[in-house]
PDB file of N, CA and C in Angstrom:
ATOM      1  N   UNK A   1      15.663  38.321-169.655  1.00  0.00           N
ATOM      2  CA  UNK A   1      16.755  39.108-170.166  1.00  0.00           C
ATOM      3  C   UNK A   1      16.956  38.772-171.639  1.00  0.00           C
ATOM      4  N   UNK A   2      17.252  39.807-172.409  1.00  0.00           N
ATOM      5  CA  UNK A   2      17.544  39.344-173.716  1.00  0.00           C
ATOM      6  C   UNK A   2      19.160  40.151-174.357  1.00  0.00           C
ATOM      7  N   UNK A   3      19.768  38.722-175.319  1.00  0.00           N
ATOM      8  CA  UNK A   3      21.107  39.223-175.412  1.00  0.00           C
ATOM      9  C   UNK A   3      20.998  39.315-176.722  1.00  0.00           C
ATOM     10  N   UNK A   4      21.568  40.202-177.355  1.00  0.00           N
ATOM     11  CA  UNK A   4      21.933  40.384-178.856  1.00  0.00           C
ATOM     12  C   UNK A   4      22.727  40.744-179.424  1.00  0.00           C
ATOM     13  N   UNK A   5      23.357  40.206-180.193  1.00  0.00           N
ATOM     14  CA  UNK A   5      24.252  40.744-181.040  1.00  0.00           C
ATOM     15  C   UNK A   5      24.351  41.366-182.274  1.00  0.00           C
ATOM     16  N   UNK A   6      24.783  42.250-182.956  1.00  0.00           N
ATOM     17  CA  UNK A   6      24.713  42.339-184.593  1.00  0.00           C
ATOM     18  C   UNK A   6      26.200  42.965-184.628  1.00  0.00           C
ATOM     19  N   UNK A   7      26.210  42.356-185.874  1.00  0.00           N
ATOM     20  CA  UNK A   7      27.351  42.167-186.466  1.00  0.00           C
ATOM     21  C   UNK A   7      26.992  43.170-188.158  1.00  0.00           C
ATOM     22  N   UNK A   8      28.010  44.314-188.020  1.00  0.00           N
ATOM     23  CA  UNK A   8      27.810  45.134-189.358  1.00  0.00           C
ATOM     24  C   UNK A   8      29.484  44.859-189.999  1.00  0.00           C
ATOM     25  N   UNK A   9      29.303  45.745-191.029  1.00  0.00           N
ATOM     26  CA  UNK A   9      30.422  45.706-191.853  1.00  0.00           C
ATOM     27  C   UNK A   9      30.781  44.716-192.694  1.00  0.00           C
ATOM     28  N   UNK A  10      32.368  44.596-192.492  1.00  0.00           N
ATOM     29  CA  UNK A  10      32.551  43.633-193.718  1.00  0.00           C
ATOM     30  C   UNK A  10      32.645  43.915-195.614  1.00  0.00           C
ATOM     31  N   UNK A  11      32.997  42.922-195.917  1.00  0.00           N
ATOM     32  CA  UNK A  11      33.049  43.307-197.448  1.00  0.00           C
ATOM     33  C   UNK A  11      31.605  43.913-198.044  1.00  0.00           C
ATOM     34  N   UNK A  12      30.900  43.023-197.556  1.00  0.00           N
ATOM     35  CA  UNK A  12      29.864  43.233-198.443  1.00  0.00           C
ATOM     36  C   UNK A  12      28.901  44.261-197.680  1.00  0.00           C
ATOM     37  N   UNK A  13      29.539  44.942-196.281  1.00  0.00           N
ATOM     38  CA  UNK A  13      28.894  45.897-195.714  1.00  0.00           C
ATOM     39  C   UNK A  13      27.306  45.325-195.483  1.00  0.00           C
ATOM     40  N   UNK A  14      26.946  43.934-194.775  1.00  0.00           N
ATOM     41  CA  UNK A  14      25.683  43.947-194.672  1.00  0.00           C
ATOM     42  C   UNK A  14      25.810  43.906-192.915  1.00  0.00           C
ATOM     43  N   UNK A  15      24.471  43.679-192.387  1.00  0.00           N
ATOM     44  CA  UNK A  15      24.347  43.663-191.283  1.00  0.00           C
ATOM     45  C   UNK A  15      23.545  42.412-190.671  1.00  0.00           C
ATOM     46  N   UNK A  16      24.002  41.712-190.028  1.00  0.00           N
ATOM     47  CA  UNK A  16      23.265  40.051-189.094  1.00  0.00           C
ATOM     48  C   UNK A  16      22.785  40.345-187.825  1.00  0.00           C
ATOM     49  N   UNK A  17      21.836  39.898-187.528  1.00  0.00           N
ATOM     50  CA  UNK A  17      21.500  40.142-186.141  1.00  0.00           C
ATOM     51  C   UNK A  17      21.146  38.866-185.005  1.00  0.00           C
ATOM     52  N   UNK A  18      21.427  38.141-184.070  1.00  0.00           N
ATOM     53  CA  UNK A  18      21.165  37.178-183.706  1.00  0.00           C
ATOM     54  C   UNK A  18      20.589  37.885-181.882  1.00  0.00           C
ATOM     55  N   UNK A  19      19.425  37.089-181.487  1.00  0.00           N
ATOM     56  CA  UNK A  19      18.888  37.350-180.312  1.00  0.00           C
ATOM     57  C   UNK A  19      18.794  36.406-179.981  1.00  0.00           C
ATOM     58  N   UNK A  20      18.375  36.285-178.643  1.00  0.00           N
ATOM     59  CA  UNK A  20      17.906  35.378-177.466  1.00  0.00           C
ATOM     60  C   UNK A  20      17.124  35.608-176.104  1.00  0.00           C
ATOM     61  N   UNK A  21      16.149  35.228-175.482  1.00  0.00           N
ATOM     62  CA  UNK A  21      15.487  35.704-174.145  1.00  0.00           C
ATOM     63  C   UNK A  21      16.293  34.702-173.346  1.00  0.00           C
ATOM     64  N   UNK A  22      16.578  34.910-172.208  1.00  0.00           N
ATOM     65  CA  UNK A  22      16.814  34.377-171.383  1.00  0.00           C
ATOM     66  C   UNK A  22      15.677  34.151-170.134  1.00  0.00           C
ATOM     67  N   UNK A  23      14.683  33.669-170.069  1.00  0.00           N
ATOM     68  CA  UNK A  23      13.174  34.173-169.255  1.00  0.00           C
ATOM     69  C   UNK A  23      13.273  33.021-168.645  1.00  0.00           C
ATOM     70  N   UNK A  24      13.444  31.674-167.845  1.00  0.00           N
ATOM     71  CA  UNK A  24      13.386  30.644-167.498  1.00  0.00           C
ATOM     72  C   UNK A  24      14.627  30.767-166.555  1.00  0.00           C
ATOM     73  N   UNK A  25      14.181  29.918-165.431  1.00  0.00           N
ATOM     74  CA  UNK A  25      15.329  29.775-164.399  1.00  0.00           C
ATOM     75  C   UNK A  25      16.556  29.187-164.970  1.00  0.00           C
ATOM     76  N   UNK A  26      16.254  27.707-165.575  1.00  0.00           N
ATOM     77  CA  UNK A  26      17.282  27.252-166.319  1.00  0.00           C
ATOM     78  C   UNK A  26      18.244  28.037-167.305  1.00  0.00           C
ATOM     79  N   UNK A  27      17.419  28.748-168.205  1.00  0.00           N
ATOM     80  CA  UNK A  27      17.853  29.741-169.403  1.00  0.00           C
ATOM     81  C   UNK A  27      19.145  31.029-168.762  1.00  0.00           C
ATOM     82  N   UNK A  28      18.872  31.368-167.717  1.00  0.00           N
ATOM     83  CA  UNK A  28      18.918  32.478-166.722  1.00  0.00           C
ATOM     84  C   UNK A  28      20.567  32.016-166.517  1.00  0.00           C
ATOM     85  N   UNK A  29      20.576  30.889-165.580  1.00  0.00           N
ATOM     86  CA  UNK A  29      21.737  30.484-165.180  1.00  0.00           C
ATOM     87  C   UNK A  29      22.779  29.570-166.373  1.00  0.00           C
ATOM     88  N   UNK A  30      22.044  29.638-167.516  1.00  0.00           N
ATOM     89  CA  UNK A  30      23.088  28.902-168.554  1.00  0.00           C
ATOM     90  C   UNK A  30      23.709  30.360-169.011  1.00  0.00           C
ATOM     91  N   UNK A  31      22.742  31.635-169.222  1.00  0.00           N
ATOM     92  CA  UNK A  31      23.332  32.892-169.759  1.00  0.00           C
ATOM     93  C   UNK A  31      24.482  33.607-168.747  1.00  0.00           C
ATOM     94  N   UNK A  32      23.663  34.018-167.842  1.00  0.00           N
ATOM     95  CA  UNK A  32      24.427  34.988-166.969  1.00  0.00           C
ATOM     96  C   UNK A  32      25.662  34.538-166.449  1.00  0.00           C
ATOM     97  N   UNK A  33      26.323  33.738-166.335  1.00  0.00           N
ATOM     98  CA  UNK A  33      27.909  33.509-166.454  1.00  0.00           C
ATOM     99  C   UNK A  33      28.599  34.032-167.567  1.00  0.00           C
ATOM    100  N   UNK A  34      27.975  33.607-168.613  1.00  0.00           N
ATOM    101  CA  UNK A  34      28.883  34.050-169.823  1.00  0.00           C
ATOM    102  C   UNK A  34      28.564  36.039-169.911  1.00  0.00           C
ATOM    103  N   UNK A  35      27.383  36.619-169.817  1.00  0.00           N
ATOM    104  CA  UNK A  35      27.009  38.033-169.110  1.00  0.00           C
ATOM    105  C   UNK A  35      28.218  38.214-168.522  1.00  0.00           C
ATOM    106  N   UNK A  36      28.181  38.072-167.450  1.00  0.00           N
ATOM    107  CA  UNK A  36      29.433  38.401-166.132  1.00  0.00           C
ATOM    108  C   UNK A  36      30.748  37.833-166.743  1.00  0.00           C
ATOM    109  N   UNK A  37      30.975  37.127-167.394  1.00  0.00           N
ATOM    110  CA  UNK A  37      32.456  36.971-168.065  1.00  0.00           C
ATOM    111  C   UNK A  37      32.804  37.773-168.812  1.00  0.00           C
ATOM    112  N   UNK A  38      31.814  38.635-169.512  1.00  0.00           N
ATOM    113  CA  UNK A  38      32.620  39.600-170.211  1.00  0.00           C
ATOM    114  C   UNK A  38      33.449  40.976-169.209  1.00  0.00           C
ATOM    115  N   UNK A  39      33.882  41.677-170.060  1.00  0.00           N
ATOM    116  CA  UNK A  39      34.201  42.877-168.858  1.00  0.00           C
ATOM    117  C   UNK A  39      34.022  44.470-169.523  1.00  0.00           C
ATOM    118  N   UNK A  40      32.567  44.325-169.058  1.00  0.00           N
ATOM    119  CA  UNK A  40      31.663  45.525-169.769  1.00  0.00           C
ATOM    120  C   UNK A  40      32.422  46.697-169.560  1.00  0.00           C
ATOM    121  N   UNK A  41      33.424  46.826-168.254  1.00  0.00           N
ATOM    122  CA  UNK A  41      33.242  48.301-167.154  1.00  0.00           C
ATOM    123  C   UNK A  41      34.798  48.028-168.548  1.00  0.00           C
ATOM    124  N   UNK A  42      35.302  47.522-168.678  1.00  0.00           N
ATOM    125  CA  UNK A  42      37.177  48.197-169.631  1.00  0.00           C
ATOM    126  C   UNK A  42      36.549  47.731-171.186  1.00  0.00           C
ATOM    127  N   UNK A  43      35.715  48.216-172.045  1.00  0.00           N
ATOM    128  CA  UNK A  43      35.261  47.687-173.425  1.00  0.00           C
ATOM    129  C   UNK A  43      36.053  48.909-173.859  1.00  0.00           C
ATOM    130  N   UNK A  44      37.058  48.470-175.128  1.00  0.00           N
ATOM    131  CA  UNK A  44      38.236  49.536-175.422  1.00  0.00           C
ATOM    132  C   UNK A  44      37.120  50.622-176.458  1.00  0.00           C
ATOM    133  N   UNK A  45      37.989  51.663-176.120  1.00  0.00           N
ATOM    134  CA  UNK A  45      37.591  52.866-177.084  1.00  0.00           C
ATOM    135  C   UNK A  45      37.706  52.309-178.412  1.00  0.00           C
ATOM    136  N   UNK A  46      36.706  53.391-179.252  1.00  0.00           N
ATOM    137  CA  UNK A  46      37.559  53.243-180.717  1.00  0.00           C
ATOM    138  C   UNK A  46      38.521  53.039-181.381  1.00  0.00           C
ATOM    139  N   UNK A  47      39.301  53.561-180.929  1.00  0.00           N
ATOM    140  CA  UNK A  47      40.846  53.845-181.324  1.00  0.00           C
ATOM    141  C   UNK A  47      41.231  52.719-180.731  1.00  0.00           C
ATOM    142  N   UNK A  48      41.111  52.185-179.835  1.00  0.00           N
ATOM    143  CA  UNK A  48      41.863  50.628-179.192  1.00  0.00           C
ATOM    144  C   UNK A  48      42.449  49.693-180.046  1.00  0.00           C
ATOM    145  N   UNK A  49      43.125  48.542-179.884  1.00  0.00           N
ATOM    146  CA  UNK A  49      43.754  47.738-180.480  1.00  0.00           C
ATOM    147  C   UNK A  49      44.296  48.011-182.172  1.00  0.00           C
ATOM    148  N   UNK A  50      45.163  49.078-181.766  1.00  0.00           N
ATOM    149  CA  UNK A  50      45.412  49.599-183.676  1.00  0.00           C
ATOM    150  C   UNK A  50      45.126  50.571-184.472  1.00  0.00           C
ATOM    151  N   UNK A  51      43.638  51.473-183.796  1.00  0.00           N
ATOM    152  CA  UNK A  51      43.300  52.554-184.698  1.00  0.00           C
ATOM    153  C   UNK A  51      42.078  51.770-184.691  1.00  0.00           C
ATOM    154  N   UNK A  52      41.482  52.883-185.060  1.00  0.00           N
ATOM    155  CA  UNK A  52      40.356  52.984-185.379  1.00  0.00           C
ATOM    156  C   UNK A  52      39.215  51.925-186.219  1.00  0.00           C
ATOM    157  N   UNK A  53      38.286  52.480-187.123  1.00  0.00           N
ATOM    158  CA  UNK A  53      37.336  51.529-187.777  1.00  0.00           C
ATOM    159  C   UNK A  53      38.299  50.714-189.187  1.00  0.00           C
ATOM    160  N   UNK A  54      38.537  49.662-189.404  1.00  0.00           N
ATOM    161  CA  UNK A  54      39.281  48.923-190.392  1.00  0.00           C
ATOM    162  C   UNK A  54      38.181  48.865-191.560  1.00  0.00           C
ATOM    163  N   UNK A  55      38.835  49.004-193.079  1.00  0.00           N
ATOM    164  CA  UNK A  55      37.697  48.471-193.920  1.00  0.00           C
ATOM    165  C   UNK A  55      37.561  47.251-194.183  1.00  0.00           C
ATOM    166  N   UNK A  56      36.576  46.934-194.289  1.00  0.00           N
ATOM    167  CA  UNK A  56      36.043  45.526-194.463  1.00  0.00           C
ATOM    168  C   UNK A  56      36.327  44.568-193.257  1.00  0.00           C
ATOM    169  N   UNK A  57      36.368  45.265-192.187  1.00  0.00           N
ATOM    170  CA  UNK A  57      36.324  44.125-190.747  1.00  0.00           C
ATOM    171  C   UNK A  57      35.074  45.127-190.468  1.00  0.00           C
ATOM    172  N   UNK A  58      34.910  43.381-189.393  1.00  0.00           N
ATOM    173  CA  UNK A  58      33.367  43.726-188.483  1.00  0.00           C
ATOM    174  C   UNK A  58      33.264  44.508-187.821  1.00  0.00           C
ATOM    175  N   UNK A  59      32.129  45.233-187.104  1.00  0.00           N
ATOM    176  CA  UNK A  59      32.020  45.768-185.925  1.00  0.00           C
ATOM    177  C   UNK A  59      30.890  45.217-185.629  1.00  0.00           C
ATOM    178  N   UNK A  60      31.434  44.656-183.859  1.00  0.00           N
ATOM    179  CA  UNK A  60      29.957  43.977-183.652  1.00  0.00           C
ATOM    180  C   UNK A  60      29.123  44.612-181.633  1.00  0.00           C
ATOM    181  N   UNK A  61      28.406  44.492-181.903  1.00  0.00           N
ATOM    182  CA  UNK A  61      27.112  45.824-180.960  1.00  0.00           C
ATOM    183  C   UNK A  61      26.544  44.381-179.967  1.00  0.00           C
ATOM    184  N   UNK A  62      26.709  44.734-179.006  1.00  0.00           N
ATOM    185  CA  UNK A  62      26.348  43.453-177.916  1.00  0.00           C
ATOM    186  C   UNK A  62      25.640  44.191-176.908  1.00  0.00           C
ATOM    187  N   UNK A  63      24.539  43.734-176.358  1.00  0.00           N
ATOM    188  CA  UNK A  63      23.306  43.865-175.794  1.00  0.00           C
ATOM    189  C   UNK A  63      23.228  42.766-175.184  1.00  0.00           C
ATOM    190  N   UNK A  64      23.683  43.131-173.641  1.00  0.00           N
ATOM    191  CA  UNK A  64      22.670  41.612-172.744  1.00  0.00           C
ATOM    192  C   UNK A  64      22.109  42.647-171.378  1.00  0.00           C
ATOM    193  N   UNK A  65      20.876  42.356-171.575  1.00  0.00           N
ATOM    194  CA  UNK A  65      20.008  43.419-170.447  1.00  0.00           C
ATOM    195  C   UNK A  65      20.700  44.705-170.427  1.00  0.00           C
ATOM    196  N   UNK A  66      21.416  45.217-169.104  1.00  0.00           N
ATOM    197  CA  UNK A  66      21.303  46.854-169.451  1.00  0.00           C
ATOM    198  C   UNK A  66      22.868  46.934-169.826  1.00  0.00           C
ATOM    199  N   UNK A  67      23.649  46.164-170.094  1.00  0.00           N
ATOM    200  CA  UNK A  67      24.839  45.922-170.252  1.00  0.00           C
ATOM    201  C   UNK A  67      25.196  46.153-171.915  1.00  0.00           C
ATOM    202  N   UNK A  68      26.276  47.271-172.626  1.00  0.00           N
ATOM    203  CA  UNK A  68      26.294  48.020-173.846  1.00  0.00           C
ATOM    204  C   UNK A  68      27.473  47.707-174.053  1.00  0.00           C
ATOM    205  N   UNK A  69      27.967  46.906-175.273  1.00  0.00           N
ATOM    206  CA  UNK A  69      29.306  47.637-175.609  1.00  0.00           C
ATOM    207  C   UNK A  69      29.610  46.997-177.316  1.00  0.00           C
ATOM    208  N   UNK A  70      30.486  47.976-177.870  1.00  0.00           N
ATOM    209  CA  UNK A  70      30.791  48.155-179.246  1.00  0.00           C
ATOM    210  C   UNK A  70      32.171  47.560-179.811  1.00  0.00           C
ATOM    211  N   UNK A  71      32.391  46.497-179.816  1.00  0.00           N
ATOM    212  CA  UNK A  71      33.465  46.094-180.372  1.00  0.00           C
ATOM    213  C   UNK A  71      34.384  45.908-181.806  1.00  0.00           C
ATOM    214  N   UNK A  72      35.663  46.044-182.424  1.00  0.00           N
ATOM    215  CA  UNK A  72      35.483  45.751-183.802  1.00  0.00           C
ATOM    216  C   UNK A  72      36.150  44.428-183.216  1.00  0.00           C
ATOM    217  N   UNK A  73      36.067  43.995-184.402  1.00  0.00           N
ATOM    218  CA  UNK A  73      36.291  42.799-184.629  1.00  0.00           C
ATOM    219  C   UNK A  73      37.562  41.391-183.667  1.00  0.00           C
ATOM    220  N   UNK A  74      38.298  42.293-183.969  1.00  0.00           N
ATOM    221  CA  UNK A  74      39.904  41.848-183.448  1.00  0.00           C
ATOM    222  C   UNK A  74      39.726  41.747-182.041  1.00  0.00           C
ATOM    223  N   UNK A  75      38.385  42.410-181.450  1.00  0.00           N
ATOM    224  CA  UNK A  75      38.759  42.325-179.904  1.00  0.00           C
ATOM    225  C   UNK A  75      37.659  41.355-178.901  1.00  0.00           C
ATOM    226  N   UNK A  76      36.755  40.879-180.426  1.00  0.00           N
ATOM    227  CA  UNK A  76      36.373  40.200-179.639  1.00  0.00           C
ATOM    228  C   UNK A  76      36.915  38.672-179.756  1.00  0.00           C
ATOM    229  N   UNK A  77      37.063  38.437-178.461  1.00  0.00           N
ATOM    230  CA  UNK A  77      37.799  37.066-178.028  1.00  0.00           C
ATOM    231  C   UNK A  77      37.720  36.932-176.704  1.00  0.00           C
ATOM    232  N   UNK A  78      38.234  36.065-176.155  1.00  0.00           N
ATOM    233  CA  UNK A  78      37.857  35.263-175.070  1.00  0.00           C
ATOM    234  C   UNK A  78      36.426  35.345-174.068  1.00  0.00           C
ATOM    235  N   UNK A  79      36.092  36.065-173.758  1.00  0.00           N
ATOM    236  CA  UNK A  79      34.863  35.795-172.731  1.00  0.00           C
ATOM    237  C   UNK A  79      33.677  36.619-174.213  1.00  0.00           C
ATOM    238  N   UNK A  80      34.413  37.850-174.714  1.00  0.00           N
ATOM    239  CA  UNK A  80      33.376  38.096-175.521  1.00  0.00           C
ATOM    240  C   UNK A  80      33.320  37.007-176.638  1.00  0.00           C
ATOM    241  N   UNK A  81      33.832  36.541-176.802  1.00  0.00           N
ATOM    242  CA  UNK A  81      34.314  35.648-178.284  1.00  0.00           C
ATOM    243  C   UNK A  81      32.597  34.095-177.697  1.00  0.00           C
ATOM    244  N   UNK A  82      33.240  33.693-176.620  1.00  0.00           N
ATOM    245  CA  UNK A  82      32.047  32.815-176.338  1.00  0.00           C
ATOM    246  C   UNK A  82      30.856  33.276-175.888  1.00  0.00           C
ATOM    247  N   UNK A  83      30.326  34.461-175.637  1.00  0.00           N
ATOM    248  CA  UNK A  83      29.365  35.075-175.690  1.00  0.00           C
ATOM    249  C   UNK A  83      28.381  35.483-177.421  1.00  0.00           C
ATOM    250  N   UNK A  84      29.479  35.984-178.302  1.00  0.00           N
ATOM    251  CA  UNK A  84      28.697  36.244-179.444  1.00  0.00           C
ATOM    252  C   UNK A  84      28.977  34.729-180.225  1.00  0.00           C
ATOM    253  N   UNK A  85      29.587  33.654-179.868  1.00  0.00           N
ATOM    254  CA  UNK A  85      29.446  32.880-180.565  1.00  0.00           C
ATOM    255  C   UNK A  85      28.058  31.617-180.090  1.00  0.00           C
ATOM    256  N   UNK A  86      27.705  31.806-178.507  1.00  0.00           N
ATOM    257  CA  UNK A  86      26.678  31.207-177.764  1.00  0.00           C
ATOM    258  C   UNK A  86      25.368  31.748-178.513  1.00  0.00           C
ATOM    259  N   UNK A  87      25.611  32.815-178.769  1.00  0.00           N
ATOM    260  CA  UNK A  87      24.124  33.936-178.795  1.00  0.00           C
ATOM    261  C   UNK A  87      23.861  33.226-180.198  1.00  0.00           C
ATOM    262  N   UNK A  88      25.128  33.545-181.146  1.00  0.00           N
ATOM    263  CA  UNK A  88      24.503  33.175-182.465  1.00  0.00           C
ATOM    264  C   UNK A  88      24.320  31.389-182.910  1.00  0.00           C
ATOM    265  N   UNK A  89      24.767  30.759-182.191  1.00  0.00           N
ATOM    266  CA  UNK A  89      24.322  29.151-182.462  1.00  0.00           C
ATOM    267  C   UNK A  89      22.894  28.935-181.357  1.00  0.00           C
ATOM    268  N   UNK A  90      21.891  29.820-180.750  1.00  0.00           N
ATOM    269  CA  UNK A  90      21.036  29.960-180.316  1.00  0.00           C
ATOM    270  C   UNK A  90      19.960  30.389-181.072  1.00  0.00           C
ATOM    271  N   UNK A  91      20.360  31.297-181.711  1.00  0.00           N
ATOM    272  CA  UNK A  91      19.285  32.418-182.202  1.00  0.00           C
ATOM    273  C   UNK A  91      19.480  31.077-183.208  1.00  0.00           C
ATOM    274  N   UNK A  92      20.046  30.633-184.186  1.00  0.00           N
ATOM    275  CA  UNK A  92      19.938  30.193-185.501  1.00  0.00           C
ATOM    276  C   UNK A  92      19.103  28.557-184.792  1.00  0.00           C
ATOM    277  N   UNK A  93      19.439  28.203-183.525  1.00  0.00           N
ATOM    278  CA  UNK A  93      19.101  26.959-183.427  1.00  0.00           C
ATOM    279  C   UNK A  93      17.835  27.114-183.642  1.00  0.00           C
ATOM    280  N   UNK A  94      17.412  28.424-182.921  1.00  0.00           N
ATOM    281  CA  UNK A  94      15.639  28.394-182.912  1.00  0.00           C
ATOM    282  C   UNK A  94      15.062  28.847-183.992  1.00  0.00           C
ATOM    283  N   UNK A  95      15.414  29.571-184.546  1.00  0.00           N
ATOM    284  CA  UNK A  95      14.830  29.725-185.891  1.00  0.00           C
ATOM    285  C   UNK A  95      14.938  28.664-186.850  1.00  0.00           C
ATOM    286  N   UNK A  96      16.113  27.635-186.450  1.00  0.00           N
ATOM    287  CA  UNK A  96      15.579  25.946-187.309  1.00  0.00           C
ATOM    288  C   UNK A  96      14.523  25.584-186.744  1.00  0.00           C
ATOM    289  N   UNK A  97      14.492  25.880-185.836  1.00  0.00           N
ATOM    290  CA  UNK A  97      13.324  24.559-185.194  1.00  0.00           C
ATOM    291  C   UNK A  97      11.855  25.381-185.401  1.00  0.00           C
ATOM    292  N   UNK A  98      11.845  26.346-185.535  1.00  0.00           N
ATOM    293  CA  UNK A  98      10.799  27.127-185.791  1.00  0.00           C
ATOM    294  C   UNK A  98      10.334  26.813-186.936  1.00  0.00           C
ATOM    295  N   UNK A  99      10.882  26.433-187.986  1.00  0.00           N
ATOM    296  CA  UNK A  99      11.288  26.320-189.515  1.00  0.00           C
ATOM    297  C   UNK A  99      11.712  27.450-190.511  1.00  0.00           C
ATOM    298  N   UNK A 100      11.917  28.772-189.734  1.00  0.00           N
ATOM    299  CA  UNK A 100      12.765  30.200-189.903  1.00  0.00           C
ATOM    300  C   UNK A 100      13.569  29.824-190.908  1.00  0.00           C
ATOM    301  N   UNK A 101      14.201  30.522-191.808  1.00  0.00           N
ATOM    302  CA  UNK A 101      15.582  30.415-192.419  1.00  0.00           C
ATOM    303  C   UNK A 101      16.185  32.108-192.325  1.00  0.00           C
TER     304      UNK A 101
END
């Protein structure tokens, strides 16, 4: 399974992208809790929490296997909040160790 995140917007309007496979039994069962903690089936509309797209806040695009959803910024927190923050101290761990920058 692979989870990803990217993260657009912002001041400087660029875009980050952080991935991960989950392919290993071990790998599998460290991911898919935090997967199932989010709550894919109520991911708010656009318009949710305030209106619409803010300038210069994030919007961030989450991908884990067939599971879709589009968040801005403000909403992600609690189960999503440790999900895009797992994904991205992963993706960056391995691309240190890779010697990636």
């Amino acid at each position: 399974m692979k989870i990803t995140v990217q993260r657009s917007g912002g001041i400087a309007a660029l875009t980050r992208e952080w991935s991960v496979k989950a392919v290993t039994p071990a790998d599998k069962s460290r991911w898919e809790p935090l997967i199932e903690a989010c709550p894919w089936d109520a991911v708010p509309g656009r318009d949710a929490n305030g209106g619409g797209n803010q300038p210069d806040r994030f919007m961030y695009s989450i991908r884990a296997g067939q599971h879709r959803a589009t968040l801005p910024e403000r909403a992600v927190t609690g189960p999503w909040r440790i999900l895009v923050d797992n994904t991205r101290a992963a993706a960056e761990a391995s691309r240190n160790k890779d010697g990636r920058r």
